[in-house]
C-alpha atoms as a PDB file:
ATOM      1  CA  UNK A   1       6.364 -20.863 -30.860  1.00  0.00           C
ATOM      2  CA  UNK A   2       3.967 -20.278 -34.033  1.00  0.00           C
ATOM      3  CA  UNK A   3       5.164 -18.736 -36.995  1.00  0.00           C
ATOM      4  CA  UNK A   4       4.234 -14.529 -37.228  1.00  0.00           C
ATOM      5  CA  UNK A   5       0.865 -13.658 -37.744  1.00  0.00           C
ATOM      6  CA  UNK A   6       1.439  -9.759 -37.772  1.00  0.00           C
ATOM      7  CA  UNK A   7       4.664  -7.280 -36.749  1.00  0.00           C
ATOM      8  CA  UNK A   8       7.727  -8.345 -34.421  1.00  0.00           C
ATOM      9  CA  UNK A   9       9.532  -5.679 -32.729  1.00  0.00           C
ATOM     10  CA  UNK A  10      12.833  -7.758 -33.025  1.00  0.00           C
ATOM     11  CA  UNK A  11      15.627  -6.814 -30.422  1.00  0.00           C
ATOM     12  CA  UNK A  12      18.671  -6.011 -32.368  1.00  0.00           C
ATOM     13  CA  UNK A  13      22.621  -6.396 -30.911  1.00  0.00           C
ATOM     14  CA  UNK A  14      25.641  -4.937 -32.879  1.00  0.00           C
ATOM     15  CA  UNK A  15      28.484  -7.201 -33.825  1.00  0.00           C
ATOM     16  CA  UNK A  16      31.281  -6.132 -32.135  1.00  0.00           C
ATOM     17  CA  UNK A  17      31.007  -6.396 -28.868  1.00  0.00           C
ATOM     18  CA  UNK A  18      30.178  -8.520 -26.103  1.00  0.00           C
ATOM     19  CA  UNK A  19      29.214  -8.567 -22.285  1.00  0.00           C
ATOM     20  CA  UNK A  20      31.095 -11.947 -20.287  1.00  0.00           C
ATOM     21  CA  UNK A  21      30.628 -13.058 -16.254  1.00  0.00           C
ATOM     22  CA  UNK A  22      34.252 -12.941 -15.463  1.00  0.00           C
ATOM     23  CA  UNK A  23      35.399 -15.679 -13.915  1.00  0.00           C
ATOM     24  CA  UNK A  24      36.126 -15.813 -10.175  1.00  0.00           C
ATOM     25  CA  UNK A  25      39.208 -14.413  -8.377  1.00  0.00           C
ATOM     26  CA  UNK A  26      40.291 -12.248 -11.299  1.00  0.00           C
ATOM     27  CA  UNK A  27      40.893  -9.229 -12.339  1.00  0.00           C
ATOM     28  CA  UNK A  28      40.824  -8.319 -16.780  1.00  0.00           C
ATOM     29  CA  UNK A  29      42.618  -5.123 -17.421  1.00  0.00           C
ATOM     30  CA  UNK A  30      41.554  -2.778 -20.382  1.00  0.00           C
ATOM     31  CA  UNK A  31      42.829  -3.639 -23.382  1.00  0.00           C
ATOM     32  CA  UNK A  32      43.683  -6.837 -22.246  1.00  0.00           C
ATOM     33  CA  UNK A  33      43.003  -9.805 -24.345  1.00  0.00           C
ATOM     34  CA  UNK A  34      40.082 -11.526 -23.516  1.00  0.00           C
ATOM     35  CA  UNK A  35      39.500 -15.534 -23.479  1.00  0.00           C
ATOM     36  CA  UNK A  36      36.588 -17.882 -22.376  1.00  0.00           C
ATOM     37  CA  UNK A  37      37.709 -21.091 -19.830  1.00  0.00           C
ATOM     38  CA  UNK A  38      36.008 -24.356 -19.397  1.00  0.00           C
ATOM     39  CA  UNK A  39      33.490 -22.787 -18.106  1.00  0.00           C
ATOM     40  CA  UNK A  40      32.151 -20.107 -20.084  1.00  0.00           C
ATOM     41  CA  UNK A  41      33.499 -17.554 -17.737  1.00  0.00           C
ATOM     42  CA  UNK A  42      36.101 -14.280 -18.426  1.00  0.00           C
ATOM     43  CA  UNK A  43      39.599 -14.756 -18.126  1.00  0.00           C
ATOM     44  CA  UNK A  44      42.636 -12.367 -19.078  1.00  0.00           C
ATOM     45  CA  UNK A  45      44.457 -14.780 -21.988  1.00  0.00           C
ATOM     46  CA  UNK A  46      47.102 -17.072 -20.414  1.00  0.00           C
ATOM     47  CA  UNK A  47      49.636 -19.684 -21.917  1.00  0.00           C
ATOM     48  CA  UNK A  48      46.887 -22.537 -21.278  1.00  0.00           C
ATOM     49  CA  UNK A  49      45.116 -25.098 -22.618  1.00  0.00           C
ATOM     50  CA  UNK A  50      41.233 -25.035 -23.412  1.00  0.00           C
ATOM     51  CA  UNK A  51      40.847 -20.809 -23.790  1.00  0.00           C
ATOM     52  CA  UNK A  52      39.064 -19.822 -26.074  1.00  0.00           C
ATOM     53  CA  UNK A  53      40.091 -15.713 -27.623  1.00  0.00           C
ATOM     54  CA  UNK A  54      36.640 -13.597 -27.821  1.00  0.00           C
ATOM     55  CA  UNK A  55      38.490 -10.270 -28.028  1.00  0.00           C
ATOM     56  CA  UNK A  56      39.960  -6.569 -26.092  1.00  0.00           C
ATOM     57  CA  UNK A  57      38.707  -5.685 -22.816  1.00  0.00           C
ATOM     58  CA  UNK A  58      37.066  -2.434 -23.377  1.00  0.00           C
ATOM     59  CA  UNK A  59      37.438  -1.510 -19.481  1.00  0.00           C
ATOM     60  CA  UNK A  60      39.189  -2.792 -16.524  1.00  0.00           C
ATOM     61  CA  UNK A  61      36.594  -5.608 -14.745  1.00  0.00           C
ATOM     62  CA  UNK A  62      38.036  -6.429 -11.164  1.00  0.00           C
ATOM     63  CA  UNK A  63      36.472  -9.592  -9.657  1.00  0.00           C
ATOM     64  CA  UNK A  64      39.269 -10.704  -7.883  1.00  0.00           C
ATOM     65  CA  UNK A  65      36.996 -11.066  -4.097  1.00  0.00           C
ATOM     66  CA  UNK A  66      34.210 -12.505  -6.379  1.00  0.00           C
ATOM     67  CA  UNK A  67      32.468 -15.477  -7.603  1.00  0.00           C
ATOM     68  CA  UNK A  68      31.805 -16.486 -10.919  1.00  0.00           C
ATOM     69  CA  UNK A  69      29.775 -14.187 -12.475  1.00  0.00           C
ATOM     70  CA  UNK A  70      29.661 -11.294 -10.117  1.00  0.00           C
ATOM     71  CA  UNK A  71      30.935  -9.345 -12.360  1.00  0.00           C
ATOM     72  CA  UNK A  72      30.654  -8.757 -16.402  1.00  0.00           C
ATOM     73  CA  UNK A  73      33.238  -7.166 -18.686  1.00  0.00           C
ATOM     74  CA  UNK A  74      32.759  -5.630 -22.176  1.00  0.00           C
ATOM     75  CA  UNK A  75      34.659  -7.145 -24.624  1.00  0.00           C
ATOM     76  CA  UNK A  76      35.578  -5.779 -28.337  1.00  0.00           C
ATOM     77  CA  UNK A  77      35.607  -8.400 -31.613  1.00  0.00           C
ATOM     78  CA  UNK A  78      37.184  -6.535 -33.989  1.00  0.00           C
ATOM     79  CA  UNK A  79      41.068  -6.393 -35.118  1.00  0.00           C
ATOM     80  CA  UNK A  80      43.831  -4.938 -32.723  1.00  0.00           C
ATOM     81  CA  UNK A  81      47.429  -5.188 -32.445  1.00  0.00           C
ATOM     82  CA  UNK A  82      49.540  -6.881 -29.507  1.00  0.00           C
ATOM     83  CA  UNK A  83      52.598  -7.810 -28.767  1.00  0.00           C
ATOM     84  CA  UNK A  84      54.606 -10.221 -30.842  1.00  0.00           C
ATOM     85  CA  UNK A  85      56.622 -12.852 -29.682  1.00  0.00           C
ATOM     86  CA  UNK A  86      60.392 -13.716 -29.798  1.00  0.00           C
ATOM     87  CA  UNK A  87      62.652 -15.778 -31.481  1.00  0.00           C
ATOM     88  CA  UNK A  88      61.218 -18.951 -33.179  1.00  0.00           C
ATOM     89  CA  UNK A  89      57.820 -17.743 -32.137  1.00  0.00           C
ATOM     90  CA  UNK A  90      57.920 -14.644 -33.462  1.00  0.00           C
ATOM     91  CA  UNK A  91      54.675 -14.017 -35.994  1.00  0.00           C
ATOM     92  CA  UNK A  92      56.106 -12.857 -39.782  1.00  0.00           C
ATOM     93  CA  UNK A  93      54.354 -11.291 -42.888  1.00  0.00           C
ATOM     94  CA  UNK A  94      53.982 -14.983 -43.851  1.00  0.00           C
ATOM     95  CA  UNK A  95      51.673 -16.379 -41.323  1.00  0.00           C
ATOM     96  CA  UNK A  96      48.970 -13.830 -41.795  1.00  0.00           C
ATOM     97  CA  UNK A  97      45.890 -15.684 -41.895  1.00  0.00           C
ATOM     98  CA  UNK A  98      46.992 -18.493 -39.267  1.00  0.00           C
ATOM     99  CA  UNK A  99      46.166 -18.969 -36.174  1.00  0.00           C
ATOM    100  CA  UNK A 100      48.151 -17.324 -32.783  1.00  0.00           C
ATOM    101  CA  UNK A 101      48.525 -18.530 -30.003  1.00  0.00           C
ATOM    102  CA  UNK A 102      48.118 -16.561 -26.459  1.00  0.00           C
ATOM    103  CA  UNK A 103      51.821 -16.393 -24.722  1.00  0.00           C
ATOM    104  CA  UNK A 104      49.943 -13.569 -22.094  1.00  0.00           C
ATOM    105  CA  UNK A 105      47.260 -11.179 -22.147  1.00  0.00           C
ATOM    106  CA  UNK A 106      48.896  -9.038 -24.408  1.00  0.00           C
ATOM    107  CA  UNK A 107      51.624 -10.823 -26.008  1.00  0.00           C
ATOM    108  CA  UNK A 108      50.838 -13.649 -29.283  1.00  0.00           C
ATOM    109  CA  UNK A 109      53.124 -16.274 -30.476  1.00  0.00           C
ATOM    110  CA  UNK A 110      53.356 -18.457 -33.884  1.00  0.00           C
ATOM    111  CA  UNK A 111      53.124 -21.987 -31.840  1.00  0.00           C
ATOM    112  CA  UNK A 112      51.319 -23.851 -29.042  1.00  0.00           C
ATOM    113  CA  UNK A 113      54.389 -23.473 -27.339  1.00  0.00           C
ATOM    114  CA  UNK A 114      54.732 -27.528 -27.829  1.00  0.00           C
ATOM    115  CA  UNK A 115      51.098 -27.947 -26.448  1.00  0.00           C
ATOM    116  CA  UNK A 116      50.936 -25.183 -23.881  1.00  0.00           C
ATOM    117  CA  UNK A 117      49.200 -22.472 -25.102  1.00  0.00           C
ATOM    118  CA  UNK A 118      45.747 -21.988 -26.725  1.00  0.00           C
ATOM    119  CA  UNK A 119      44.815 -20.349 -30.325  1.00  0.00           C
ATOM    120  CA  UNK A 120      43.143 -17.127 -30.002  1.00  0.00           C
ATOM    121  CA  UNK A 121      42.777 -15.371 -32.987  1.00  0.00           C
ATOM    122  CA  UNK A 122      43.475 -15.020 -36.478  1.00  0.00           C
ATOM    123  CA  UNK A 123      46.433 -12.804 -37.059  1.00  0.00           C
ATOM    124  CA  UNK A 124      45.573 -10.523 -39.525  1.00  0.00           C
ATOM    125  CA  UNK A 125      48.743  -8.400 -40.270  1.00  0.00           C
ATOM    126  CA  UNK A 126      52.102  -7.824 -38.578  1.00  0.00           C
ATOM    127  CA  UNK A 127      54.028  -4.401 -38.769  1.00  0.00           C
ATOM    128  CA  UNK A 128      56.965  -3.531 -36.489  1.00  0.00           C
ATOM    129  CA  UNK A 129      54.972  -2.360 -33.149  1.00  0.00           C
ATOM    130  CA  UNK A 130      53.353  -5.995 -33.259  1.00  0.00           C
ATOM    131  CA  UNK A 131      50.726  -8.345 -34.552  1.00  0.00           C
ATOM    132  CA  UNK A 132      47.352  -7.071 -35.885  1.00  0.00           C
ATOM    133  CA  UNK A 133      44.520  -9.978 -33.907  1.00  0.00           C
ATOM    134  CA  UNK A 134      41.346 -10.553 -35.259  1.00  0.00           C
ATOM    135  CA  UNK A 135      38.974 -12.432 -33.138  1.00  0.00           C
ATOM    136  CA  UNK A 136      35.615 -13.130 -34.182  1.00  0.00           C
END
């Protein structure tokens, strides 16, 4: 392309949400925690390896007799609270700004479960109904 010789009528996109091809045979519930797979594609967050957190389903996106792709789901970036893990994994006042780690779709953890479980987000505050996700 040449540089601008006159006016652009430049599409513009808000920050703070997104529109993903969820990935085949599955179903993302609302306010589920959203990651990306190998592929690119929609999954609900798992404990596994190579996700990648983009956010909270905004609604429910039910592929599960699909392909890849077939269907989309709206995803939030912003900051909202899930679940917080147990025991030794349980996310404290002193690891906001770390990572977390996805135990389900709606639970976090302080570890990679000894190599199990992907980051997702950076946990942004902890009170006692959970832990406060930012994804980005």
């Amino acid at each position: 392309m040449t540089a601008l010789s006159g006016d652009r009528n430049t599409p513009e996109r808000g920050g703070d949400r997104r529109r993903i091809a969820v990935a085949a045979a599955t179903v993302i519930y609302a306010g589920a925690m959203v990651a990306l797979n190998a592929a690119g594609n929609a999954v609900p967050v798992s404990t596994a390896l190579n996700l990648k957190g983009v956010g909270r389903a905004e609604r429910r996106a039910d592929n599960a007799g699909g392909a890849a792709g077939d269907v989309a789901v709206d995803v939030g970036v912003g900051i909202y609270r899930y679940a917080n893990s147990a025991a030794a994994d349980a996310i404290t006042q002193a690891d906001i700004g770390s990572d977390c780690y996805g135990v389900d779709d709606q639970t976090v953890a302080k570890t990679n479960g000894g190599g199990t479980r992907s980051a997702v987000g950076k946990i942004f505050d902890v009170d006692a109904q959970g832990v406060w996700v930012k994804f980005s």
